[in-house]
Protein backbone atom coordinates (compact mmCIF):
# COMPACT_ATOMS: atom_id res chain seq x y z
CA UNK A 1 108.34 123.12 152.35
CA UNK A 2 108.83 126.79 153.50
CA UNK A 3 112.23 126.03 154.26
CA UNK A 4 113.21 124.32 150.83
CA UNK A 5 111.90 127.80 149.10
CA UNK A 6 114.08 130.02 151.05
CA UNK A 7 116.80 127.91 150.50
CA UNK A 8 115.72 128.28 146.54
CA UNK A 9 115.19 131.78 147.02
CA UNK A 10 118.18 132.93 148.37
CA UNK A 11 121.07 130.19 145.95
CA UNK A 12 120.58 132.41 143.12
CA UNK A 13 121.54 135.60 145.06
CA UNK A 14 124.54 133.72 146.38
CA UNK A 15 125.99 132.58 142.82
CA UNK A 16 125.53 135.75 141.30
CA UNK A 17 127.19 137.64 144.47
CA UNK A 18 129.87 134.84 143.86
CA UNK A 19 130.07 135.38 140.29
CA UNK A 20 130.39 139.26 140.33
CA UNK A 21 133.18 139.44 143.74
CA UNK A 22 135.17 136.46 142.34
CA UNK A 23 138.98 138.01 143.64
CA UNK A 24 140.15 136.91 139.78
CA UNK A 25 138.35 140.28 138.78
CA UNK A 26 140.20 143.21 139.33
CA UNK A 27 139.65 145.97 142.41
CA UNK A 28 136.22 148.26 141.88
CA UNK A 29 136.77 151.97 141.78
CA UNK A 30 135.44 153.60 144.92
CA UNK A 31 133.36 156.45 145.01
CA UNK A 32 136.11 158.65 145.87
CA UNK A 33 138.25 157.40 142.64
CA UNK A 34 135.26 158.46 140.50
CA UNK A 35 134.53 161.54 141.66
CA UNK A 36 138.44 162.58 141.47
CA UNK A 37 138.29 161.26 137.76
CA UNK A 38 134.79 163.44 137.51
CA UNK A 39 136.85 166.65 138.79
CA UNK A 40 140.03 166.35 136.55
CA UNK A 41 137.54 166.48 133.27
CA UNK A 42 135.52 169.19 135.00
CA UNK A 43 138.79 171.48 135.33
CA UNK A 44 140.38 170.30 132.49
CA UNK A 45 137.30 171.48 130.59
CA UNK A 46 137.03 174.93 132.42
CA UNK A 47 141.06 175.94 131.30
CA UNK A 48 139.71 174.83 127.60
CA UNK A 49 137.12 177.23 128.17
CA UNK A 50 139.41 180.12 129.35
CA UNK A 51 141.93 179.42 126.84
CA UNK A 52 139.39 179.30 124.25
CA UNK A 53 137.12 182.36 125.28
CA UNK A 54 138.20 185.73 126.63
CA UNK A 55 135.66 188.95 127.35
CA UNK A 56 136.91 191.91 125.31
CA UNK A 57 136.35 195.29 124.70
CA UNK A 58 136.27 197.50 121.55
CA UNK A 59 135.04 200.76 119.51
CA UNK A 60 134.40 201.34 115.99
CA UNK A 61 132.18 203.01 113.60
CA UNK A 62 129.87 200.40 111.72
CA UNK A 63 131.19 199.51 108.14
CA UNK A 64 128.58 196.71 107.71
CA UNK A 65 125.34 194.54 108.60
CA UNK A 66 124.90 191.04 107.64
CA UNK A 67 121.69 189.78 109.55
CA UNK A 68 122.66 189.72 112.85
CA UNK A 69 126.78 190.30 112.33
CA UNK A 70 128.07 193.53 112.02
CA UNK A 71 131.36 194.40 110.78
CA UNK A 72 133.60 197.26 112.55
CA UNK A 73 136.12 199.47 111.68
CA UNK A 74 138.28 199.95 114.57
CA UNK A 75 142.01 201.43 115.48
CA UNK A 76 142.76 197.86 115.40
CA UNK A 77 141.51 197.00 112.12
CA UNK A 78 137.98 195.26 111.06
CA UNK A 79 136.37 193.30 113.48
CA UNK A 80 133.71 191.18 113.48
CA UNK A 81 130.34 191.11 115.98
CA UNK A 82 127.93 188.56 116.25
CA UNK A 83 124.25 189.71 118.27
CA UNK A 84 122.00 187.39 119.49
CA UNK A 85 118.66 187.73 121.38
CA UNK A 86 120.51 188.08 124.75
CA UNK A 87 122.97 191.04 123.16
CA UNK A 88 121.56 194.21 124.87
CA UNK A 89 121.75 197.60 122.76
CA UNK A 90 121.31 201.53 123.36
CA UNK A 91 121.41 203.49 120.33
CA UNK A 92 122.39 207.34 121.80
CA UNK A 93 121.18 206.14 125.42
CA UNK A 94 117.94 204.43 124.30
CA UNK A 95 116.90 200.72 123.74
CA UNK A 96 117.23 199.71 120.66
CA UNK A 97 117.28 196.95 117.96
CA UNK A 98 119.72 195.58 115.20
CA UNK A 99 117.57 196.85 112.43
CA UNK A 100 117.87 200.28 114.13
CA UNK A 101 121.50 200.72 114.01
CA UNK A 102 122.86 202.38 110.62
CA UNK A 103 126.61 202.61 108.58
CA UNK A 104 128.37 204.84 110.08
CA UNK A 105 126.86 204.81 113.96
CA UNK A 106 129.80 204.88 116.58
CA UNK A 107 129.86 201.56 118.42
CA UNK A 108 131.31 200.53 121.71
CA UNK A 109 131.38 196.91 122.20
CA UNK A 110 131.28 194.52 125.15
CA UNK A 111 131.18 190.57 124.96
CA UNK A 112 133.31 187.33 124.79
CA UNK A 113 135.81 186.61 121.88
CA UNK A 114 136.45 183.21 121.07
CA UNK A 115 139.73 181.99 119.12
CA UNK A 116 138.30 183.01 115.45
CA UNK A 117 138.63 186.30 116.85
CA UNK A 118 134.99 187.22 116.27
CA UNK A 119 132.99 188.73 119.39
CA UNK A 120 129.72 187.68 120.30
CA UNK A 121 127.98 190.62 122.18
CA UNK A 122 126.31 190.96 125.28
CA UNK A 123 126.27 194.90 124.81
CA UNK A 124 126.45 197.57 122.71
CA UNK A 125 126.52 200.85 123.16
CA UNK A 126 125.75 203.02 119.95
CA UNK A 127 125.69 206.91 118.86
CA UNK A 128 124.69 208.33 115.74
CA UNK A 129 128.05 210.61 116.57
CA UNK A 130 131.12 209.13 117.93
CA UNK A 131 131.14 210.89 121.79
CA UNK A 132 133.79 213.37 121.89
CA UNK A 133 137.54 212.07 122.01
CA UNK A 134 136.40 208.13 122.07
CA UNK A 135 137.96 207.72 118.44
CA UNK A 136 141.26 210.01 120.50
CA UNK A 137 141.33 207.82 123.65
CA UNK A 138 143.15 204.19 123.99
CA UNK A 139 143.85 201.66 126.82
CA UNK A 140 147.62 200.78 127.69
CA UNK A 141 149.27 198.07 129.89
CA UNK A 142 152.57 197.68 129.96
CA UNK A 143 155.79 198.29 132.06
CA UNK A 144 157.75 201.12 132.77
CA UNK A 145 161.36 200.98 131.53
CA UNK A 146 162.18 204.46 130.94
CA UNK A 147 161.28 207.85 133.22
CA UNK A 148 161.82 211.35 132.56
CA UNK A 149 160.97 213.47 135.71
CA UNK A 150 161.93 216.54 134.36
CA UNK A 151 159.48 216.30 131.47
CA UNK A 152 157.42 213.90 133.01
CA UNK A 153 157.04 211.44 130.76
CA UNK A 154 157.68 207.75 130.94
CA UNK A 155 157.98 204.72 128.69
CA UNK A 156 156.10 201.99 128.38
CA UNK A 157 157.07 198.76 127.20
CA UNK A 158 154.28 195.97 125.84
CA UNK A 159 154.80 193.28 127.84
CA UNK A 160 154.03 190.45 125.51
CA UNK A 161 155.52 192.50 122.55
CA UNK A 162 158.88 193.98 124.28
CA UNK A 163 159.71 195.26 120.42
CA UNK A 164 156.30 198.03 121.08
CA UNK A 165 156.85 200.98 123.21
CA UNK A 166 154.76 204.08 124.05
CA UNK A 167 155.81 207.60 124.98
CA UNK A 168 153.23 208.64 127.98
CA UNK A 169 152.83 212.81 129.38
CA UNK A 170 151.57 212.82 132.71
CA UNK A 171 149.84 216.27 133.68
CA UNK A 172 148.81 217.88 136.19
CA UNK A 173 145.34 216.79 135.85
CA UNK A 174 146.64 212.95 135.72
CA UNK A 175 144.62 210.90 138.47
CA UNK A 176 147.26 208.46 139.34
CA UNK A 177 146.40 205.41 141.63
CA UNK A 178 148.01 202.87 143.32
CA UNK A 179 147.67 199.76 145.56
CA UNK A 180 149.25 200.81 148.96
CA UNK A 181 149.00 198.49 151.99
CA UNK A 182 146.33 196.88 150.54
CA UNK A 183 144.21 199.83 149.46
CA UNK A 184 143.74 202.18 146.40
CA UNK A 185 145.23 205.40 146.90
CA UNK A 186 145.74 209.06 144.85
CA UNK A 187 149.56 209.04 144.24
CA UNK A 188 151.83 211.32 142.19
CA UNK A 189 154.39 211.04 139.80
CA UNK A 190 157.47 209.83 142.03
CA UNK A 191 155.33 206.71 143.15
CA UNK A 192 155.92 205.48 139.42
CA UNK A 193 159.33 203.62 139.49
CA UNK A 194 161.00 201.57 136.76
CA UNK A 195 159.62 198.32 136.45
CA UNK A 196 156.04 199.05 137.67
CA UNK A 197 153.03 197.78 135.51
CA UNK A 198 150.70 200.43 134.44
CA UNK A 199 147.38 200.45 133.13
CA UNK A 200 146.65 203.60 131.36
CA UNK A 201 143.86 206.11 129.59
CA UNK A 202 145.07 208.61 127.37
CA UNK A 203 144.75 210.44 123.86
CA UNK A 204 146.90 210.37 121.09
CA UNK A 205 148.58 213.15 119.77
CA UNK A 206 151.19 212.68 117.22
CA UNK A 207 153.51 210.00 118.84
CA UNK A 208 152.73 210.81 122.29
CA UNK A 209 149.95 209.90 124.46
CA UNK A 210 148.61 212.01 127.22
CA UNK A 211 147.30 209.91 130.11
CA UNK A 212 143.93 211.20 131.91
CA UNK A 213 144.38 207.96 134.01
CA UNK A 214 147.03 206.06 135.21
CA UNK A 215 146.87 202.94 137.46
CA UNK A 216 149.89 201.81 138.50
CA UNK A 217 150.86 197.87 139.54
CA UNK A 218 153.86 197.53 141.38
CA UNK A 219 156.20 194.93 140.79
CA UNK A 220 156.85 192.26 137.46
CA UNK A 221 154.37 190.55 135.52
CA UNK A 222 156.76 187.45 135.91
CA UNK A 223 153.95 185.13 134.45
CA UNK A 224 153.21 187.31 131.44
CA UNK A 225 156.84 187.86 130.54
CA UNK A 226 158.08 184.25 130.69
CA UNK A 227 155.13 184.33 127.71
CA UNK A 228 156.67 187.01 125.59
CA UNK A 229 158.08 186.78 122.27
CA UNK A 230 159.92 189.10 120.06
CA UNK A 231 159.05 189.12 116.34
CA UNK A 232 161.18 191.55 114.78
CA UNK A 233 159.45 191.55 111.61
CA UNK A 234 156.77 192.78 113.42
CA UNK A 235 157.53 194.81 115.96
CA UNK A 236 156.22 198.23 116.01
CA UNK A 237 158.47 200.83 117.41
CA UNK A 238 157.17 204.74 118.47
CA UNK A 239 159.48 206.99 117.11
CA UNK A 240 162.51 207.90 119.05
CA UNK A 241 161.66 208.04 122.85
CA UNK A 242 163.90 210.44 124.56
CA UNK A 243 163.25 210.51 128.37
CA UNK A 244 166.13 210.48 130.93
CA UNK A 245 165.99 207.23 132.97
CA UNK A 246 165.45 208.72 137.04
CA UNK A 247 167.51 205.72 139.67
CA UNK A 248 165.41 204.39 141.82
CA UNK A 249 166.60 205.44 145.62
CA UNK A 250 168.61 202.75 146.98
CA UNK A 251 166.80 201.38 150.13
């Protein structure tokens, strides 16, 4: 009897196995197939994300607040902010609140922008008075195509908008740095050359800008510039750069 209910036992467990390993059904992914299949969605999700988000950067006195968005009047036109409970804010180097900034405060912003082009904050930096030369001072990256040693200035050429140049003084209070055999080091003028990427600090004044800081990046932005378009309707061109191109020493 204890024989004949094994045997009943175990003839279920051998149809189904039967039934599910039949060779008419097709092969059963392995673990390995499933977890390759888990890690192409995971990066395919992680470039959506990049493409999609970017952290940015911006300053602007406060034109209006809407709840928790605030509008900004920037160099670059209005932009719009959106706080949250995580956003952290100073108002003239003290913790503050939303309801405690005011029209007309001085903003620096820090946070993510996504592709409506409205930032959501993780900081903000406000002053009741814009800090002295903030509104004066902008960032520049571009390339060098143009060099004037006797006057030292050099032009710089947008890199995703070849059609937008900038005229930039070096002085002698310029900090200029550059990657050298692997490290940062204090450089001067000559160690720009035509070609070089540059990130830049400077003020405005009239159509020139005077750089406090200068870090330069040697070689092409090959990447970026396969990306560039012209739009000649758009375009934006500083009036009539004049420096004298200086020839690179031939090696």
């Amino acid at each position: 009897m204890l024989y004949a209910y094994l045997l009943l036992s175990i003839a279920p467990i051998s149809v189904f196995a039967q039934t599910t390993l039949s060779p008419t059904d097709g092969p059963t992914p392995t673990s390995s197939d499933r977890l390759q299949e888990i890690k192409e969605k995971v990066e395919e999700r992680i470039q959506e994300i990049k493409e999609s988000v970017q952290k940015r950067a911006f300053w602007g006195t406060l034109k209006q607040i809407t709840n928790s968005t605030l509008v900004l009047d920037t160099p670059l036109g209005e932009r719009r902010v959106k706080t949250n409970d995580d956003t952290k804010i100073t108002l003239d180097k003290k913790p503050a609140k939303v309801t405690d900034l005011a029209i007309g405060n001085f903003l620096i912003v820090i946070g993510t922008k996504d592709k409506n082009e409205t930032l959501t904050a993780t900081k903000i930096l406000a002053f009741s008075k814009p800090p002295k030369e903030a509104v004066k001072r902008q960032a520049i990256f571009g390339k060098v195509s143009d060099i004037s040693a006797e006057e030292k200035i050099i032009v710089v050429t947008h890199i995703k908008k070849p059609g937008v140049t900038y005229q930039v003084k070096i002085t002698n209070k310029t900090v200029i740095t550059k990657k050298v055999e692997g490290k940062i080091k204090k450089v001067d003028f000559a160690a720009i050359a035509i070609g070089d990427r540059i990130v830049a600090v400077a003020t405005k004044d009239a159509n020139t800008f005077t750089a406090k800081i200068i870090h330069v990046i040697p070689g092409k932005a090959e990447g970026l510039e396969k990306q560039a378009t012209i739009t000649p309707t758009s375009a934006k061109t500083s009036p009539t750069p004049t420096p004298k191109a200086k020839s690179s020493p031939t090696p």
